[in-house]
C-alpha atoms as a PDB file:
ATOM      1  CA  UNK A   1      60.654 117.196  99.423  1.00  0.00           C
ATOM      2  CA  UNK A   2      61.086 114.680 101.592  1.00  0.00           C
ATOM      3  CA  UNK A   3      64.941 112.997 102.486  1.00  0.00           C
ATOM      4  CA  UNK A   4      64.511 109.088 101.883  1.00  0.00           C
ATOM      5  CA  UNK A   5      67.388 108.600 104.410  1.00  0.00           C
ATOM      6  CA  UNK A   6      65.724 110.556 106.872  1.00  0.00           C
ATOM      7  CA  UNK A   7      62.903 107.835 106.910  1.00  0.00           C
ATOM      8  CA  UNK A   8      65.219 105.258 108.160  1.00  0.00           C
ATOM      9  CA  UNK A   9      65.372 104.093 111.813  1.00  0.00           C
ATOM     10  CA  UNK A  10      68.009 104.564 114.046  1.00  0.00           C
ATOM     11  CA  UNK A  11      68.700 100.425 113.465  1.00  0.00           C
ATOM     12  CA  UNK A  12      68.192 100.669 109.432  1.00  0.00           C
ATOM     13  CA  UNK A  13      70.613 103.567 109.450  1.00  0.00           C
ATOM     14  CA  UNK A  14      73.474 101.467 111.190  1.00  0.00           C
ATOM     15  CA  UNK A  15      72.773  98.509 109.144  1.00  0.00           C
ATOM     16  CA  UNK A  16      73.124 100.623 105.728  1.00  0.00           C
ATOM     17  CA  UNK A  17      76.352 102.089 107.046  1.00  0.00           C
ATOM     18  CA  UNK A  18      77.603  98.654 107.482  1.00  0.00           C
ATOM     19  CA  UNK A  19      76.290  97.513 103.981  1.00  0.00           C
ATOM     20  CA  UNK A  20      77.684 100.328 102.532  1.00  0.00           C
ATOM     21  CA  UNK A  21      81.341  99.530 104.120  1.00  0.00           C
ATOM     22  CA  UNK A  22      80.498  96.190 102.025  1.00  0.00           C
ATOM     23  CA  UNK A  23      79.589  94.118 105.367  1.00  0.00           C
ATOM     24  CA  UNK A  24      77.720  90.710 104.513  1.00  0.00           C
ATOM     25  CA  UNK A  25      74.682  89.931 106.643  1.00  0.00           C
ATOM     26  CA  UNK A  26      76.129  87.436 108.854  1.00  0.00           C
ATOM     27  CA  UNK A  27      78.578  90.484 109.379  1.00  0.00           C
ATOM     28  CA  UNK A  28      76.437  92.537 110.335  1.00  0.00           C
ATOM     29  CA  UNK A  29      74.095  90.280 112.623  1.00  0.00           C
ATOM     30  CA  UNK A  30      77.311  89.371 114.715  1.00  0.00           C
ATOM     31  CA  UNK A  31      78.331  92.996 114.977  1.00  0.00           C
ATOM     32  CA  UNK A  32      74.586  93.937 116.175  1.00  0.00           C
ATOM     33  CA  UNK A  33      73.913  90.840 117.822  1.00  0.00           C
ATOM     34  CA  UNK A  34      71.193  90.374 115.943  1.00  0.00           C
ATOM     35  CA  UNK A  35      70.222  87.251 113.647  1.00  0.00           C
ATOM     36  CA  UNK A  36      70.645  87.257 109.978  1.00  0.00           C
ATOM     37  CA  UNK A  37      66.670  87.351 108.869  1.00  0.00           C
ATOM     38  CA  UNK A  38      66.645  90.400 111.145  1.00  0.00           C
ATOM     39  CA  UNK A  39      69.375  91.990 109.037  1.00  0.00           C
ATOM     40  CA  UNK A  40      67.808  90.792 105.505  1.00  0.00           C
ATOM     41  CA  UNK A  41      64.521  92.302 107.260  1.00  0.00           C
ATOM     42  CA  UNK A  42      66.483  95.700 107.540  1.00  0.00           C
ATOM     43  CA  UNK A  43      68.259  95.396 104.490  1.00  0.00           C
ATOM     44  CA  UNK A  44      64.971  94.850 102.340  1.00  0.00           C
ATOM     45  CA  UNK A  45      63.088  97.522 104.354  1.00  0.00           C
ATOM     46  CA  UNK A  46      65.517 100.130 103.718  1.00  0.00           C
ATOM     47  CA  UNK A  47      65.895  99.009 100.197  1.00  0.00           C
ATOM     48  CA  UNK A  48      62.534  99.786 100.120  1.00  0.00           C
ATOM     49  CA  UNK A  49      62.360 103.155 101.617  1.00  0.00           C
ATOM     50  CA  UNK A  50      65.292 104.510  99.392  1.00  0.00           C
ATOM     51  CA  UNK A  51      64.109 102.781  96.437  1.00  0.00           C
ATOM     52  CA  UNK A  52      66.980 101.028  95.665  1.00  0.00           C
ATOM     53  CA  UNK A  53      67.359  97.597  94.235  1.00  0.00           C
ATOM     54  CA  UNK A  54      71.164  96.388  95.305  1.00  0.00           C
ATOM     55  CA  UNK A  55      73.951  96.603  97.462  1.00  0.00           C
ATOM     56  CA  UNK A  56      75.773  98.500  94.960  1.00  0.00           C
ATOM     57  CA  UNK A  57      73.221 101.378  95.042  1.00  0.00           C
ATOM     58  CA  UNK A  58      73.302 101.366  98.441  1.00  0.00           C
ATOM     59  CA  UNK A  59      77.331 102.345  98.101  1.00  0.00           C
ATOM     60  CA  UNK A  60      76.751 105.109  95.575  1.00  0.00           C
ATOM     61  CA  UNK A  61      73.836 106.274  97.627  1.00  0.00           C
ATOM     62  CA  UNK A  62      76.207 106.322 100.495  1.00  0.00           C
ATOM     63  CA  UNK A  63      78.765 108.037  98.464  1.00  0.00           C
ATOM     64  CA  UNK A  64      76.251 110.723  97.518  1.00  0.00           C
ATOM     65  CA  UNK A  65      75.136 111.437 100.792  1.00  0.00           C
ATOM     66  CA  UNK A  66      79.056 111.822 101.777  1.00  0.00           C
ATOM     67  CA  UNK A  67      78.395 109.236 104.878  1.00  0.00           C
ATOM     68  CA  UNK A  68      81.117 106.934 103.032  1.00  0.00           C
ATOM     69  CA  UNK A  69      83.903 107.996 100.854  1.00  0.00           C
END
C-alpha cells in the first residue's frame, strides 16, 4: 500500500503544513515567496494526490497523520 503523503513534494508538503495550521493562500505565497496561483496550483495538486476535497480534510488528515495536533 502505498502512503498518499509520501507522494507529495518537498514544496506540496510545506504548503499542506501551512494549510493545515489554517494559512490562507496569500499566507502562504508571502511566507514562500511564491505567488498565489502557485499556491492554489499546490493546493489543488495535493488535493488531488490525497484525494481530498477541502481544507477541512486537509486538517483531519493532518491530525491523523499526527503532523498537527
Amino acid at each position: 500500500i502505498v502512503d498518499r503523503y509520501e507522494t507529495l513534494s518537498d514544496r506540496e508538503r510545506e504548503v499542506f503544513q501551512l494549510i493545515a495550521e489554517g494559512k490562507t493562500n496569500k499566507d502562504i505565497a508571502a511566507l514562500l515567496f511564491i505567488s498565489t496561483s502557485t499556491v492554489e496550483t499546490h493546493r489543488a495538486r495535493i488535493m488531488d494526490k490525497l484525494d481530498v476535497h477541502s481544507a477541512a480534510e486537509i486538517v483531519l488528515y493532518a491530525v491523523h497523520r499526527g503532523i498537527i495536533r
